[in-house]
C-alpha atoms as a PDB file:
ATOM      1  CA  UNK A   1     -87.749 -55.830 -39.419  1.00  0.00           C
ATOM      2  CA  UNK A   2     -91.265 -57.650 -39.746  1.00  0.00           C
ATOM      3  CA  UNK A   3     -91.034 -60.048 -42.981  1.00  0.00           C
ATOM      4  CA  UNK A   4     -94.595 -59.761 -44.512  1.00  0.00           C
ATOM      5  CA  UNK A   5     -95.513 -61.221 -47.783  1.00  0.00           C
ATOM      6  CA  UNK A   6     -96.307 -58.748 -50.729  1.00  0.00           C
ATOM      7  CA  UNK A   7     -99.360 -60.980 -51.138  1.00  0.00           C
ATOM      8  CA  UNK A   8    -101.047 -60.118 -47.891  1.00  0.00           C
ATOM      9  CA  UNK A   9    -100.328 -56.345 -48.007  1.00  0.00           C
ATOM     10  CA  UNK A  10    -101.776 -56.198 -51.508  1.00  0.00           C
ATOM     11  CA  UNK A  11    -105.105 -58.367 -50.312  1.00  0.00           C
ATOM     12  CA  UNK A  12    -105.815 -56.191 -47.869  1.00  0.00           C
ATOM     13  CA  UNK A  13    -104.704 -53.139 -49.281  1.00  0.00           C
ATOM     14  CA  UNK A  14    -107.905 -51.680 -50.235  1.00  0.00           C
ATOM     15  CA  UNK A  15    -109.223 -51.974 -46.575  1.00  0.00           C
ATOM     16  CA  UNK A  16    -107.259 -49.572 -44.598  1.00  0.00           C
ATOM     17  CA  UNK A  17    -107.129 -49.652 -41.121  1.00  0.00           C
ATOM     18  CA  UNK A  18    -108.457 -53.424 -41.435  1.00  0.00           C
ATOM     19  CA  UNK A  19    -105.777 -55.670 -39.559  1.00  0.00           C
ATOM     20  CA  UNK A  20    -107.137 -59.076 -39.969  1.00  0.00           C
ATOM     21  CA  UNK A  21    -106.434 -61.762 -37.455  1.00  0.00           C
ATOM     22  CA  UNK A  22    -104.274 -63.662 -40.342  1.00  0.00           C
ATOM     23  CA  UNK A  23    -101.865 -60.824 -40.172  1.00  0.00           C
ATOM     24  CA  UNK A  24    -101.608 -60.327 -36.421  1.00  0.00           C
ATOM     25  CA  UNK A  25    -100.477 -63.458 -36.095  1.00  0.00           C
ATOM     26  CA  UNK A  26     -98.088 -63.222 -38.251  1.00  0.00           C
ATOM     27  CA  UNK A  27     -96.508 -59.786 -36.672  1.00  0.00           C
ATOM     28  CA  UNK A  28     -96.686 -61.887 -33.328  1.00  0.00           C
ATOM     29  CA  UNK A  29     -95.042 -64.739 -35.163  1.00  0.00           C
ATOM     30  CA  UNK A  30     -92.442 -62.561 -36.356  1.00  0.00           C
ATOM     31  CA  UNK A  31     -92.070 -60.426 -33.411  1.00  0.00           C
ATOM     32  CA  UNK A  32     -91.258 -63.079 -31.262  1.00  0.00           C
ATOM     33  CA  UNK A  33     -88.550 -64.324 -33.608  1.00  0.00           C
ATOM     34  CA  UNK A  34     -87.411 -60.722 -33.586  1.00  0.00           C
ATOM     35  CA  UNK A  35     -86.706 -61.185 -30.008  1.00  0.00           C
ATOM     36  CA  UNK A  36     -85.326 -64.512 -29.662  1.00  0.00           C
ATOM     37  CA  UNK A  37     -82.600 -63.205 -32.115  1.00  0.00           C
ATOM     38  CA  UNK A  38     -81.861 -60.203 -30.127  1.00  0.00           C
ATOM     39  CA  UNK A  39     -81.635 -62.329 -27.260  1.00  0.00           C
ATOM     40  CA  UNK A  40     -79.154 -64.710 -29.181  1.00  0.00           C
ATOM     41  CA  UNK A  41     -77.149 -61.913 -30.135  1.00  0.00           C
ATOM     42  CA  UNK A  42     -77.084 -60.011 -26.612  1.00  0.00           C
ATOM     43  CA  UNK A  43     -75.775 -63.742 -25.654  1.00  0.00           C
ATOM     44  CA  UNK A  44     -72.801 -63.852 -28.170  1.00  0.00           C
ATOM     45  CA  UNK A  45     -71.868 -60.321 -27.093  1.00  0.00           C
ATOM     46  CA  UNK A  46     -71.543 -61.064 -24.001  1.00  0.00           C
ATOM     47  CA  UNK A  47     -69.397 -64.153 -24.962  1.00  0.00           C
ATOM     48  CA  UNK A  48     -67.039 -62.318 -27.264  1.00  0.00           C
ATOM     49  CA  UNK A  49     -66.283 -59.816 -24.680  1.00  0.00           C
ATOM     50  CA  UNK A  50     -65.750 -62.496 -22.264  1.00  0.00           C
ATOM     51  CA  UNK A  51     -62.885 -63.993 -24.748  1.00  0.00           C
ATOM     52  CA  UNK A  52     -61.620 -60.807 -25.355  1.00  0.00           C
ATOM     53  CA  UNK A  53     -58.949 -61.469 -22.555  1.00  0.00           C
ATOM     54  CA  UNK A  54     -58.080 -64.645 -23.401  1.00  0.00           C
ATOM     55  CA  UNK A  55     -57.309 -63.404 -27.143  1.00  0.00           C
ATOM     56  CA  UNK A  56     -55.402 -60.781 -25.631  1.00  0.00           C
ATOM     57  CA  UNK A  57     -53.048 -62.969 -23.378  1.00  0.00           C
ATOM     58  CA  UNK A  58     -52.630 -65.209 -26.354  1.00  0.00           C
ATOM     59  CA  UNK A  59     -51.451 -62.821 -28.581  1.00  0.00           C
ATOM     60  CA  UNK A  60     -49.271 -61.239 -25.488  1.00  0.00           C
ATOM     61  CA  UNK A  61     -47.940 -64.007 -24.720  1.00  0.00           C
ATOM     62  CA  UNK A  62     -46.479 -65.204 -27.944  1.00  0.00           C
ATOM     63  CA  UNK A  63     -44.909 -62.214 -28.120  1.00  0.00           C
ATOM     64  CA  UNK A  64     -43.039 -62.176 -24.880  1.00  0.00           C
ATOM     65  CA  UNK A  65     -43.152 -66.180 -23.580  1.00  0.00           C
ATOM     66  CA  UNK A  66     -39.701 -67.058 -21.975  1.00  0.00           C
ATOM     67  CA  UNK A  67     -38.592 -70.370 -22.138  1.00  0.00           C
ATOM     68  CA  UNK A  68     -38.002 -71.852 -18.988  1.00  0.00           C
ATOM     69  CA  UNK A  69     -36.785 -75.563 -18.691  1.00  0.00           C
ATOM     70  CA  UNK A  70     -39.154 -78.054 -16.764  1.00  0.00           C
ATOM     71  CA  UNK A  71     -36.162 -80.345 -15.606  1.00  0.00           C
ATOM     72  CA  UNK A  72     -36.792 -80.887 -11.850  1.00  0.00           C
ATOM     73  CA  UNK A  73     -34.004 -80.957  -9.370  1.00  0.00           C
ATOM     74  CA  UNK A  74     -32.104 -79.316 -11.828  1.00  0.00           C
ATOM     75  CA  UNK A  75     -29.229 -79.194  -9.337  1.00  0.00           C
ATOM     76  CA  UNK A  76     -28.706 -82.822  -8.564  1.00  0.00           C
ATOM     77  CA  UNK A  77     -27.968 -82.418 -12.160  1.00  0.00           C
ATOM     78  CA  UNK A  78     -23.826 -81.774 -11.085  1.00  0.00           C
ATOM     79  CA  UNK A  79     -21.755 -79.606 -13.376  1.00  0.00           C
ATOM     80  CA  UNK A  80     -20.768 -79.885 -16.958  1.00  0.00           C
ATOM     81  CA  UNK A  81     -18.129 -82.337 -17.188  1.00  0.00           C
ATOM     82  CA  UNK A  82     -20.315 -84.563 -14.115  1.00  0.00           C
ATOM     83  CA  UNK A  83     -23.229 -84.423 -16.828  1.00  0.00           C
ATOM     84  CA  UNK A  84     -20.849 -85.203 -19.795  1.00  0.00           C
ATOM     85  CA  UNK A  85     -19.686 -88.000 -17.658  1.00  0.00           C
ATOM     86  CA  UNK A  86     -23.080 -89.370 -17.026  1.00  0.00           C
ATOM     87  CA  UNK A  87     -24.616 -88.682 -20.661  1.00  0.00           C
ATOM     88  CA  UNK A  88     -21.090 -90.739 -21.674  1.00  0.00           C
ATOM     89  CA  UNK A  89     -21.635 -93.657 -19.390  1.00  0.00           C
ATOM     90  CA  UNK A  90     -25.777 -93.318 -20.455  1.00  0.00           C
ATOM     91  CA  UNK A  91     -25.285 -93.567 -24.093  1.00  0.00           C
ATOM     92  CA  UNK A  92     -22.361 -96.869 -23.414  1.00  0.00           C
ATOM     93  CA  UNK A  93     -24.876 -98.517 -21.501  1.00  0.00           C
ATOM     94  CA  UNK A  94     -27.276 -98.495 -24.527  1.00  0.00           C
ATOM     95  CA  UNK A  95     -24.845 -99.291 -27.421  1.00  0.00           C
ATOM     96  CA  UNK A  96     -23.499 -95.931 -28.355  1.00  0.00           C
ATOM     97  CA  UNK A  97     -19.995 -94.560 -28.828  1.00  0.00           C
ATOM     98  CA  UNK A  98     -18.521 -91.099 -27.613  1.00  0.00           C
ATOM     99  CA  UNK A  99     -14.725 -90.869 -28.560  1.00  0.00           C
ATOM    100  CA  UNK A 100     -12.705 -90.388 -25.133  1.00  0.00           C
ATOM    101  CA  UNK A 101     -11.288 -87.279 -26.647  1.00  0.00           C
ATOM    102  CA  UNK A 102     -14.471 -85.106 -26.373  1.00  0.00           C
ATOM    103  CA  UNK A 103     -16.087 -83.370 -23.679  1.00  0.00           C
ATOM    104  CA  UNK A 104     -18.508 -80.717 -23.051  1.00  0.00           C
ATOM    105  CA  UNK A 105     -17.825 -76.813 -22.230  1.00  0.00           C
ATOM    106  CA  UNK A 106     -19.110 -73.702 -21.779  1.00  0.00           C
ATOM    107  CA  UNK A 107     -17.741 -70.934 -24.440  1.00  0.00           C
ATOM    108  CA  UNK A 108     -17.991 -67.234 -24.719  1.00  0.00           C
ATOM    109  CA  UNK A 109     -21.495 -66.168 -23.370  1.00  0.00           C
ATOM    110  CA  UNK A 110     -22.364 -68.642 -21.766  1.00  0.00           C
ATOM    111  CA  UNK A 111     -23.349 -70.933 -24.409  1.00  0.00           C
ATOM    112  CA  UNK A 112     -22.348 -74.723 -24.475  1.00  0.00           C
ATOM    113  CA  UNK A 113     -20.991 -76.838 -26.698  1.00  0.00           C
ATOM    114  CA  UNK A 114     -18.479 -79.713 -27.762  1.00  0.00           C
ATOM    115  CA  UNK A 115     -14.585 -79.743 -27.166  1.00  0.00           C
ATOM    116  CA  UNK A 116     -11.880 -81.675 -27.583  1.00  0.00           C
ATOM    117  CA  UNK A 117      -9.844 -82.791 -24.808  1.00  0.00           C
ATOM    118  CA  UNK A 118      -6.183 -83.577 -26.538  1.00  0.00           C
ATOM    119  CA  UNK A 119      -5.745 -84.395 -29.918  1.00  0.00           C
ATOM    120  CA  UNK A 120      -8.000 -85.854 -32.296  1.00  0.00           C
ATOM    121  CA  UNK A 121      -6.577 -87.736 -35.515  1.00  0.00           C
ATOM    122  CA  UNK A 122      -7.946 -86.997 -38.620  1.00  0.00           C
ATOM    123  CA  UNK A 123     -10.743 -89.313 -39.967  1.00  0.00           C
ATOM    124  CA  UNK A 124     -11.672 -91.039 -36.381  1.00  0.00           C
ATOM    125  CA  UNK A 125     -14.903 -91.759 -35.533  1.00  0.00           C
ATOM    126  CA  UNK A 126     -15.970 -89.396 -32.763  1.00  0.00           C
ATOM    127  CA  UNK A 127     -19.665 -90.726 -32.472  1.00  0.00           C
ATOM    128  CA  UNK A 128     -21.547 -93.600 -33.393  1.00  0.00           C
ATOM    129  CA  UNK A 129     -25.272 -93.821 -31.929  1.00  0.00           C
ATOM    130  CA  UNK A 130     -27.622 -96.650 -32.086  1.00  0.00           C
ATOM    131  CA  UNK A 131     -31.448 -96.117 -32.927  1.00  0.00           C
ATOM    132  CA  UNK A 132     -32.315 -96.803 -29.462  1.00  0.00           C
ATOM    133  CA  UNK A 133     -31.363 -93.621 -28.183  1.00  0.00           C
ATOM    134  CA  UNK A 134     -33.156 -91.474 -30.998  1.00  0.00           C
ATOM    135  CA  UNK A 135     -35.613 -89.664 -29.369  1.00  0.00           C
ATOM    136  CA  UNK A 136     -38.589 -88.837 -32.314  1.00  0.00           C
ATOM    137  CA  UNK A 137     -42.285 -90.302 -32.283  1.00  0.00           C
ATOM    138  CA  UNK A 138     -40.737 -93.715 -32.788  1.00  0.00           C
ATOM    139  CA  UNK A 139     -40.180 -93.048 -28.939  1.00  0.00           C
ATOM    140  CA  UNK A 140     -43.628 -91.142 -28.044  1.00  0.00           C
ATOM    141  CA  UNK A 141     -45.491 -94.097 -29.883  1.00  0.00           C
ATOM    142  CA  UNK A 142     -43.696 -96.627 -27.494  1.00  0.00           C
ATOM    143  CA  UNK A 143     -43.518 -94.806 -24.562  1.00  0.00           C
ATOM    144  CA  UNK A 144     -45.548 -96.606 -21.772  1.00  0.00           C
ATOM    145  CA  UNK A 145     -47.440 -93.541 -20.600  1.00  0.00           C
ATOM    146  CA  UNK A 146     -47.530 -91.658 -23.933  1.00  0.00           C
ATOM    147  CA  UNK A 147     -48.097 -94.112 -26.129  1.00  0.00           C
ATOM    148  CA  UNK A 148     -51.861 -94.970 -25.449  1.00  0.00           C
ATOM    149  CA  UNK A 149     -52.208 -91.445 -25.863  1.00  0.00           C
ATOM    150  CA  UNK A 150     -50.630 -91.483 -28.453  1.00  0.00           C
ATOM    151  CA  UNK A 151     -53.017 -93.858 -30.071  1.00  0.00           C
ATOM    152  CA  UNK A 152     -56.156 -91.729 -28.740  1.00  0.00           C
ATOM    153  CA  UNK A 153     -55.184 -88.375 -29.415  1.00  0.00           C
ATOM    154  CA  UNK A 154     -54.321 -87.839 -33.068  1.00  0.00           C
ATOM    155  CA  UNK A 155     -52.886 -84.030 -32.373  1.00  0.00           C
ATOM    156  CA  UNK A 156     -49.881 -85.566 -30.764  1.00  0.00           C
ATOM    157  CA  UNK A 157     -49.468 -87.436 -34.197  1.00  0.00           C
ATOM    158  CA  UNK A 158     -46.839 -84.533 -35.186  1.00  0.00           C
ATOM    159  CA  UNK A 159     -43.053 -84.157 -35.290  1.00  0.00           C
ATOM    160  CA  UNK A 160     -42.182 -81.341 -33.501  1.00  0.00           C
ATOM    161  CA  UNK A 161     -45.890 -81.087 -31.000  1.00  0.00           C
ATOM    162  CA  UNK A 162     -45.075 -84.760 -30.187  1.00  0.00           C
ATOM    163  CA  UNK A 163     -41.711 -84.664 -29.495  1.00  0.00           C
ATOM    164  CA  UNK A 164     -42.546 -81.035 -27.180  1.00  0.00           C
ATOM    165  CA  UNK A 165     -44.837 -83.434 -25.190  1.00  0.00           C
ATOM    166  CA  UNK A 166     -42.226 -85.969 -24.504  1.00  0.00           C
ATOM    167  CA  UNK A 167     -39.111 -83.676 -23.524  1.00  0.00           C
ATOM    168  CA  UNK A 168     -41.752 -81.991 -21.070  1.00  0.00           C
ATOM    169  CA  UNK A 169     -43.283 -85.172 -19.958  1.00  0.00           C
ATOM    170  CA  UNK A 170     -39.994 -86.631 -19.209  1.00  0.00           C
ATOM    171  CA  UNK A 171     -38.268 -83.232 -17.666  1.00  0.00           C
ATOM    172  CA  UNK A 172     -40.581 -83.285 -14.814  1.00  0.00           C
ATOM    173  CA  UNK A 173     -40.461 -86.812 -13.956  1.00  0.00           C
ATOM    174  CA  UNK A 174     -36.569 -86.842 -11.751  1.00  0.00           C
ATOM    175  CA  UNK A 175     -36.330 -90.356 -12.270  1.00  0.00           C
ATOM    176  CA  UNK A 176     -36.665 -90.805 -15.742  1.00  0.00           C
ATOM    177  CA  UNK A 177     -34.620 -93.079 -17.773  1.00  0.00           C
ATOM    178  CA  UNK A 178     -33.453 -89.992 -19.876  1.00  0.00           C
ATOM    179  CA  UNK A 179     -32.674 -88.060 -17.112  1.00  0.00           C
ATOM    180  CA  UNK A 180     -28.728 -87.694 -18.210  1.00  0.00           C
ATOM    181  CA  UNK A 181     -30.046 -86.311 -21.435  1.00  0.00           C
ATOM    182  CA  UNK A 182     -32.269 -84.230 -20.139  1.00  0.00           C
ATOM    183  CA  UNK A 183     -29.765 -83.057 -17.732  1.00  0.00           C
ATOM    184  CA  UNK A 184     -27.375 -82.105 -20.432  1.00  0.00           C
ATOM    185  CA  UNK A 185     -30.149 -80.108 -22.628  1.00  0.00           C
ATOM    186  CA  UNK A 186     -29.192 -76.202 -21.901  1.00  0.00           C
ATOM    187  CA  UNK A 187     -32.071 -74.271 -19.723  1.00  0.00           C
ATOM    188  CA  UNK A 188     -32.697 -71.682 -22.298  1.00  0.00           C
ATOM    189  CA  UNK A 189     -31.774 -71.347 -26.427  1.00  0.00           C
ATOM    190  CA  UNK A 190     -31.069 -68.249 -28.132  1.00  0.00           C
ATOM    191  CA  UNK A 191     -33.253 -68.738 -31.333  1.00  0.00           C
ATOM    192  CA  UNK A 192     -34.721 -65.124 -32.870  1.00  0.00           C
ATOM    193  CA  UNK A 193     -38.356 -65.977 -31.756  1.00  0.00           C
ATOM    194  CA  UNK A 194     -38.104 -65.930 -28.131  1.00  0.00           C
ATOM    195  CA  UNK A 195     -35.651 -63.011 -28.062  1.00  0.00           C
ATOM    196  CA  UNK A 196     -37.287 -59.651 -27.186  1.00  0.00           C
ATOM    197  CA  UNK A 197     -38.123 -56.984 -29.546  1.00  0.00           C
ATOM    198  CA  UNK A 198     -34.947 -54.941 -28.343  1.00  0.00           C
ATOM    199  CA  UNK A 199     -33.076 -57.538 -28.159  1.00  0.00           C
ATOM    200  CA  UNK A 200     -33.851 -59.132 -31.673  1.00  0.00           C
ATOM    201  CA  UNK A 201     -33.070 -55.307 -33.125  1.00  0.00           C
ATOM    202  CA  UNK A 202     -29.652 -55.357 -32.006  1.00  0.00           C
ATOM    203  CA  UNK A 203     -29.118 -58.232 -33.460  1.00  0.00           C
ATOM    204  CA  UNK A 204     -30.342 -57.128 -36.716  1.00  0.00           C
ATOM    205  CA  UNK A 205     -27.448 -54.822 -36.171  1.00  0.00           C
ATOM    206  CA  UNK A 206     -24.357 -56.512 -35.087  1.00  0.00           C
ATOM    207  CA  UNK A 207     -25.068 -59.501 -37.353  1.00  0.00           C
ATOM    208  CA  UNK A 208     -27.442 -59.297 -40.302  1.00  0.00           C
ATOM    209  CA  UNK A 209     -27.162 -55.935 -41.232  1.00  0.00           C
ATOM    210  CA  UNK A 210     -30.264 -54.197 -41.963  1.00  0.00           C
ATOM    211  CA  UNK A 211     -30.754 -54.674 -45.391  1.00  0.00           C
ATOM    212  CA  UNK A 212     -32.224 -58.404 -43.935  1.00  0.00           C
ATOM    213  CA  UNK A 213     -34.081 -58.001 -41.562  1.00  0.00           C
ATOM    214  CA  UNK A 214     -37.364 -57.659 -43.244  1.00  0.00           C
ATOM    215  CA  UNK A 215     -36.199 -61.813 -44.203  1.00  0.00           C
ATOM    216  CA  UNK A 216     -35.171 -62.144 -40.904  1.00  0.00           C
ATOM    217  CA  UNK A 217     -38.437 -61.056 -39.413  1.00  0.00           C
ATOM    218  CA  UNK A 218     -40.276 -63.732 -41.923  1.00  0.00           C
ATOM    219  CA  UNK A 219     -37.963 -66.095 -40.131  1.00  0.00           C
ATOM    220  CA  UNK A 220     -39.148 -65.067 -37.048  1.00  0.00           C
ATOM    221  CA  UNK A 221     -42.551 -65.113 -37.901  1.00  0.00           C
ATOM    222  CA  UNK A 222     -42.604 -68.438 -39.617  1.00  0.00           C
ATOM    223  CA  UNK A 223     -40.772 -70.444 -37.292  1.00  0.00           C
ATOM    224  CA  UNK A 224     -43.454 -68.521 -34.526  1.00  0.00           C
ATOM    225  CA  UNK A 225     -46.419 -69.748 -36.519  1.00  0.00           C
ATOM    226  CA  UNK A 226     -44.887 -73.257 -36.249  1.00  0.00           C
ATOM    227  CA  UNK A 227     -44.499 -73.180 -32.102  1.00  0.00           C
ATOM    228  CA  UNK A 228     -47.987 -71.493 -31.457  1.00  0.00           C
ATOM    229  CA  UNK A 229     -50.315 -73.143 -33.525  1.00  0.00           C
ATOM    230  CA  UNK A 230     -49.027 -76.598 -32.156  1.00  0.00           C
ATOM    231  CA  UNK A 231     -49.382 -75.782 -28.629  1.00  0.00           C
ATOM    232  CA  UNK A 232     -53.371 -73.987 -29.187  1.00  0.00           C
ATOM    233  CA  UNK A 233     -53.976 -77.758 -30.947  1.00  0.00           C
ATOM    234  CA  UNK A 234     -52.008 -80.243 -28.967  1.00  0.00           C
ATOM    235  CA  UNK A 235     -52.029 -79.259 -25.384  1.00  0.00           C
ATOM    236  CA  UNK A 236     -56.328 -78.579 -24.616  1.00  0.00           C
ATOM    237  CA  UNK A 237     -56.700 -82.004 -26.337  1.00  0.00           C
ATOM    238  CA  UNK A 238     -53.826 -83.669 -24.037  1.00  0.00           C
ATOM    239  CA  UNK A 239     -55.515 -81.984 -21.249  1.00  0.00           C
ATOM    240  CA  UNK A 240     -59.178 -82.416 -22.322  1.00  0.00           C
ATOM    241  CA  UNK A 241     -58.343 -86.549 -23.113  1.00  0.00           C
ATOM    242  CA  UNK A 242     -56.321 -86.747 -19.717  1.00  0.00           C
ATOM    243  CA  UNK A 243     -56.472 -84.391 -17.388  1.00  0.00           C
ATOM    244  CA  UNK A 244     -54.505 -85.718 -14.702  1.00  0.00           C
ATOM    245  CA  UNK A 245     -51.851 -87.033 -16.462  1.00  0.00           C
ATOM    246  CA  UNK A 246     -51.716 -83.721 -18.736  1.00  0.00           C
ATOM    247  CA  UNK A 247     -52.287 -80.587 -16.497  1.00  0.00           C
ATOM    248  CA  UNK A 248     -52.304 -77.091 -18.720  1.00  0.00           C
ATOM    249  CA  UNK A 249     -50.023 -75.927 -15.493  1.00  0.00           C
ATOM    250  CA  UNK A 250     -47.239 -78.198 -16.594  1.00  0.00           C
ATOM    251  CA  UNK A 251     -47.896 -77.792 -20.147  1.00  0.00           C
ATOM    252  CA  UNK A 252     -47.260 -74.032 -20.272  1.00  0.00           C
ATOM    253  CA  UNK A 253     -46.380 -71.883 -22.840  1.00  0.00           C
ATOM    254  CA  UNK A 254     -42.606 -71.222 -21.527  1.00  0.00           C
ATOM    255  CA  UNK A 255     -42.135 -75.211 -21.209  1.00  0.00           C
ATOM    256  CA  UNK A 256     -43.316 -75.458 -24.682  1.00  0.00           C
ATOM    257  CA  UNK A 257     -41.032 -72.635 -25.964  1.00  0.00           C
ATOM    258  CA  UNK A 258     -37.973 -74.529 -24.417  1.00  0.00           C
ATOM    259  CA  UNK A 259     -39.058 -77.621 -25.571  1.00  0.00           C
ATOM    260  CA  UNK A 260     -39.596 -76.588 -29.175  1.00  0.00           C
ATOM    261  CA  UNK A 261     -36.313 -74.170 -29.310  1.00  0.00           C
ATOM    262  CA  UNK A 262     -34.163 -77.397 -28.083  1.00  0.00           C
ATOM    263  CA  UNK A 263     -35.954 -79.304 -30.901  1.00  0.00           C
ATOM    264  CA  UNK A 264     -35.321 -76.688 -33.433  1.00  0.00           C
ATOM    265  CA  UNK A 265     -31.995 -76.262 -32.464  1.00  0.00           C
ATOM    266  CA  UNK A 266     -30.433 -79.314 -32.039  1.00  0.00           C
ATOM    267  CA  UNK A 267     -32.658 -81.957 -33.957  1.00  0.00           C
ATOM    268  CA  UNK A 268     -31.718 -84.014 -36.884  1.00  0.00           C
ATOM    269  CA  UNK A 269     -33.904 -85.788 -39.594  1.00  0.00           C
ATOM    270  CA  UNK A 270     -34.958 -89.418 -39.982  1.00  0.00           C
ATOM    271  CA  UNK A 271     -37.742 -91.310 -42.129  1.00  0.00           C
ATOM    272  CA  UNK A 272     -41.082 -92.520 -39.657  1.00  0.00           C
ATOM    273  CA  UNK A 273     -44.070 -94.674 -41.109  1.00  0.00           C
ATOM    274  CA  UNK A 274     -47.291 -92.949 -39.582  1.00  0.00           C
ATOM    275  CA  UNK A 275     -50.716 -93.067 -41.270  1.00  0.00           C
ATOM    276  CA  UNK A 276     -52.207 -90.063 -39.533  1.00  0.00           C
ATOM    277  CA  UNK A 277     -49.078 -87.829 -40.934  1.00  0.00           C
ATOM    278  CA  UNK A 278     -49.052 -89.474 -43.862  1.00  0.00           C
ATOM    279  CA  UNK A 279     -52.898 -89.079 -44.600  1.00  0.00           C
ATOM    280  CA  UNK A 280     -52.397 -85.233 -43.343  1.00  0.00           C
ATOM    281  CA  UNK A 281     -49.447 -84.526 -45.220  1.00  0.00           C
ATOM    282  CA  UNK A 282     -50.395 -86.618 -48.149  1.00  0.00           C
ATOM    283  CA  UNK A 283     -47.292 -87.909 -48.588  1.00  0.00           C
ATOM    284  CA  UNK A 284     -46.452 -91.669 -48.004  1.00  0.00           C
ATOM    285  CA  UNK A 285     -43.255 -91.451 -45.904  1.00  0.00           C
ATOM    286  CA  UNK A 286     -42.477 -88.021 -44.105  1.00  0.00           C
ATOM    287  CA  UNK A 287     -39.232 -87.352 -41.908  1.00  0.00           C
ATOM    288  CA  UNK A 288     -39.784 -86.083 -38.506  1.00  0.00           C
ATOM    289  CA  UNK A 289     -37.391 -84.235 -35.919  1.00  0.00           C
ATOM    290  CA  UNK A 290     -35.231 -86.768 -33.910  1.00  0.00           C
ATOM    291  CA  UNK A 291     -33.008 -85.837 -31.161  1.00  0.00           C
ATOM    292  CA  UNK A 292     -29.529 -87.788 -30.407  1.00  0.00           C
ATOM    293  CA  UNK A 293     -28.018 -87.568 -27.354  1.00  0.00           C
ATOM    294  CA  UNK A 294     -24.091 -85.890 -27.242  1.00  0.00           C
ATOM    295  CA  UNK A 295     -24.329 -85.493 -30.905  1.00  0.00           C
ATOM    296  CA  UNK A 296     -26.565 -82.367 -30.594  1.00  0.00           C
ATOM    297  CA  UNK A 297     -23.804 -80.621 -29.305  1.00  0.00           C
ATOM    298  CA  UNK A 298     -21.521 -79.341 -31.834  1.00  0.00           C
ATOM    299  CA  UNK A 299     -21.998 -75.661 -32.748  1.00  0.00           C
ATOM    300  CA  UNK A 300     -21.558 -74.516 -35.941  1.00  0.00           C
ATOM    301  CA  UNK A 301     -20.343 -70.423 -37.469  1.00  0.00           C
ATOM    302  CA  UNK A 302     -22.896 -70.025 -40.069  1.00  0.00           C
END
């Protein structure tokens, strides 16, 4: 539309026909306004439409991402009693204690776990773990690649995104000084979220019931929320502050689905001083995930 004011149609509405140079420049005026907007919309158009494929694969791909493990030369890793072996002798060598009665196994389908070797007395100490093989932000913060990161990027300033950035970081390096950890982390976790559709529907079946599942799929859709919208805010500004050292190819979306489902399922709790958390979160001490070696292995029923 051409905006005119009701005061120049009146003035000259008793002259018809009489267009006086006032108003034609005023219809040019607005006429070429008219067509810098179209032009500015034709633009976003054509911008939308380009992102329509990118929304598209996002929204794909958090429906169907597969964790995969990062760990390099997984198979110099040896077997599971070799990596209970080293993980033992790794946690020794930094303080810790594993009780000689336990080892690791592999149970019914596949999954892994803690047993017992020969009897255990009641009331023994089976673990005892010093804070220098936590792994949390404590460890991102003073981490001697991650940690001036750590001080430039304030994304990374987050429990679980954080702690995602440092099991990949660390997976893909094969001589890390975590590797024995690393090595003993399982390649793939069977949380809800990264099941697929049919897959998550028998479950409902053979161990909810279906009078639950409607909680179950809040579950599903919580703990989702809580993978996604870390990865969309930490990874671009990784990659975007340093490239090189952060490449989106390493960084994908099935690295960051293993690391967060090892995170969520094998993670404890302990207190952490940060002011960026603590200015987001309002809150003057918050508790963020921490991993501990060998004692993220026993399973639990319920």
């Amino acid at each position: 539309t051409i905006d005119l004011e009701w005061n120049d149609v009146k003035e000259h509405e008793q002259a018809p026909g009489a267009v006086t140079d006032e108003i034609k420049e005023n219809v040019r005026a607005s006429s070429k306004w008219i067509w810098v907007g179209l032009f500015a919309g034709f633009c976003f158009s054509l911008f939308c439409l380009s992102q329509v494929g990118n929304f598209q694969y996002r929204r794909v791909a958090v429906q169907r991402v597969v964790p995969t493990s990062p760990v390099v030369n997984v198979e110099n890793c040896g077997d599971t009693q070799q990596q209970w072996a080293a993980l033992s002798q790794w946690v020794a060598a930094r303080g810790g204690f594993i009780h000689p009665g336990l080892s690791s196994g592999e149970f019914e389908d596949g999954v892994r776990g803690l047993q017992a070797t020969r009897a255990i007395e009641a009331n023994r100490t089976l673990f005892k773990m010093p804070e220098s093989v936590f792994v949390n932000l404590k460890t991102v913060a003073s981490h001697p690649v991650l940690g001036p990161v750590y001080d430039r990027v304030p994304e990374l300033h987050d429990g679980l995104g954080g702690l995602a950035v440092f099991l990949i970081h660390e997976a893909l390096n094969k001589s890390s000084a975590w590797r024995p950890f690393l090595c003993s982390l399982p390649a793939r976790t069977r949380l809800p979220q990264f099941l697929s559709p049919k897959t998550r529907a028998r479950t409902y079946r053979e161990l909810i019931g279906g009078e639950m599942s409607e909680s179950f799929d809040d579950y599903v859709r919580a703990y989702n929320n809580e993978t996604w919208s870390r990865y969309w805010r930490i990874v671009p500004a990784l990659a975007q502050a340093m490239p090189d050292v952060f490449p989106i190819a390493n960084y994908s979306m099935s690295h960051w689905a293993w690391a967060t489902g090892i995170i969520f399922s094998r993670s404890w709790s302990r207190p952490f001083h940060d002011p960026i958390i603590e200015q987001r979160t309002r809150r003057k001490r918050v508790s963020v995930h921490t991993l501990v070696p060998a004692m993220d292995m026993p399973n639990h029923h319920s």
